[in-house]
C-alpha atoms as a PDB file:
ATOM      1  CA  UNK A   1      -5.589 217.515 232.061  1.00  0.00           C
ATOM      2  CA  UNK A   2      -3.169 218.321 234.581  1.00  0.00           C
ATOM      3  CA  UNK A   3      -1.568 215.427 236.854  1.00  0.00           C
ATOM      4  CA  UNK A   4      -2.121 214.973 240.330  1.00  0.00           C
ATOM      5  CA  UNK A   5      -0.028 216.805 243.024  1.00  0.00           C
ATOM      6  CA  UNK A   6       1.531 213.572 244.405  1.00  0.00           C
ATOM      7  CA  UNK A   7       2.130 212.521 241.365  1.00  0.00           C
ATOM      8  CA  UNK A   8       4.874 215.072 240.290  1.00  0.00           C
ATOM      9  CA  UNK A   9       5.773 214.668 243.771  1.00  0.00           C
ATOM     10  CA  UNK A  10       7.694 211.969 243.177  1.00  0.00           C
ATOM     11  CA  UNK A  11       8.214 211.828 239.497  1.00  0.00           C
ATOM     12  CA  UNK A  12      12.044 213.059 238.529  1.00  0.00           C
ATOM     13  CA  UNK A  13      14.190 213.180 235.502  1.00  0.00           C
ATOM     14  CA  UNK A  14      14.852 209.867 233.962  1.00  0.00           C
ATOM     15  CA  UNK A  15      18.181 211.920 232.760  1.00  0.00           C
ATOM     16  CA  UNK A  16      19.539 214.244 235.884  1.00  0.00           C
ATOM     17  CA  UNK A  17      16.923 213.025 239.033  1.00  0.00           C
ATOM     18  CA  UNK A  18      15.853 217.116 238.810  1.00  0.00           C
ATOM     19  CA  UNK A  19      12.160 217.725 240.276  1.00  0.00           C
ATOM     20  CA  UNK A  20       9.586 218.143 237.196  1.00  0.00           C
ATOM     21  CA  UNK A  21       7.144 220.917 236.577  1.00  0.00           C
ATOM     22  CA  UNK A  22       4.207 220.985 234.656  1.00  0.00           C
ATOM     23  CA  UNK A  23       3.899 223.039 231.192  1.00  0.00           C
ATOM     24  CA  UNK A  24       0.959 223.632 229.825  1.00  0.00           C
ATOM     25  CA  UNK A  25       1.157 224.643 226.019  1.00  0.00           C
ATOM     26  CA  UNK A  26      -2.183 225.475 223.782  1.00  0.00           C
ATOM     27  CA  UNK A  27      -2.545 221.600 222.801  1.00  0.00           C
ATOM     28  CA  UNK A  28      -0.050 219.545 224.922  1.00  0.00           C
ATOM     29  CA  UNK A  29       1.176 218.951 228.383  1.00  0.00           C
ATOM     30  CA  UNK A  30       4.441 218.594 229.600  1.00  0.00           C
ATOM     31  CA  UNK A  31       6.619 218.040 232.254  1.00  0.00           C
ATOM     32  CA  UNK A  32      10.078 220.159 231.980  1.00  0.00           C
ATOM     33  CA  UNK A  33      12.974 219.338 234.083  1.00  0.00           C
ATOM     34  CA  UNK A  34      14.275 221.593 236.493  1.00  0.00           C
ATOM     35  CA  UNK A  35      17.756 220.829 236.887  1.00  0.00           C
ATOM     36  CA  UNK A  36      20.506 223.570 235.574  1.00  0.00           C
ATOM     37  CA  UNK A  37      21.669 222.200 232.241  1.00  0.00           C
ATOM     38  CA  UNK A  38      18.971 219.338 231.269  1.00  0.00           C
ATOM     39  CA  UNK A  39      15.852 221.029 230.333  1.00  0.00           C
ATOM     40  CA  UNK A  40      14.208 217.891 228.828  1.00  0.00           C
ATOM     41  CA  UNK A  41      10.940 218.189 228.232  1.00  0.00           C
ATOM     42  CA  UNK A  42       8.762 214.893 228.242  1.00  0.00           C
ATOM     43  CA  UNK A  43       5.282 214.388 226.739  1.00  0.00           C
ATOM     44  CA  UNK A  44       2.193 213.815 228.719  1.00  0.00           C
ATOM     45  CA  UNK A  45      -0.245 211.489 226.683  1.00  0.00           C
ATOM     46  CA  UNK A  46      -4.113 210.550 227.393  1.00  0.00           C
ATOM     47  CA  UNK A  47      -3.097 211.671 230.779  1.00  0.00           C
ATOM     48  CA  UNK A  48       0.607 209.389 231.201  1.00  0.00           C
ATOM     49  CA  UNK A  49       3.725 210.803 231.224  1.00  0.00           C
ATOM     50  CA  UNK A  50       6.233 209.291 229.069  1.00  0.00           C
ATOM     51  CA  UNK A  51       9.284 209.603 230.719  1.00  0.00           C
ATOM     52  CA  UNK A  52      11.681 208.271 228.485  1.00  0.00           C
ATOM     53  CA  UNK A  53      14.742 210.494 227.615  1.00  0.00           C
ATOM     54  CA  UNK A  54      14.510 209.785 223.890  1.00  0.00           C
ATOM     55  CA  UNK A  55      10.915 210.861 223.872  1.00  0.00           C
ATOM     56  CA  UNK A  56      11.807 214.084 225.126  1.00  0.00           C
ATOM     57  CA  UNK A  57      11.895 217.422 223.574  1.00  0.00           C
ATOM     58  CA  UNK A  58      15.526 219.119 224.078  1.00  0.00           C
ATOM     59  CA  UNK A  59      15.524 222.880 225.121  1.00  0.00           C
ATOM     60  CA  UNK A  60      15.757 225.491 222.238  1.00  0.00           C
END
């Protein structure tokens, strides 16, 4: 279930302030920082991002 536009509006990484994007993956839902050199990835669950930085999945 994707989030609402003016929702990821305003929503930025907890770790850098970067915009977010949404990811969309077979099963799960992310949101993926966009600032050069973070690249966290944080989980979307029932619809709520989680946006805490030790909840997030580091880039490969």
């Amino acid at each position: 279930m994707p989030l609402e536009a003016g929702l990821l509006e305003i929503l930025a990484c907890p770790a850098c302030h970067a915009p977010l994007r949404e990811e969309q993956s077979t099963e799960t839902l992310e949101l993926v920082c966009t600032g050069e050199g973070c690249g966290l990835a944080y989980p979307v669950r029932d619809g709520i991002p989680v946006l805490l930085v030790d909840e997030a999945r580091r880039p490969a």
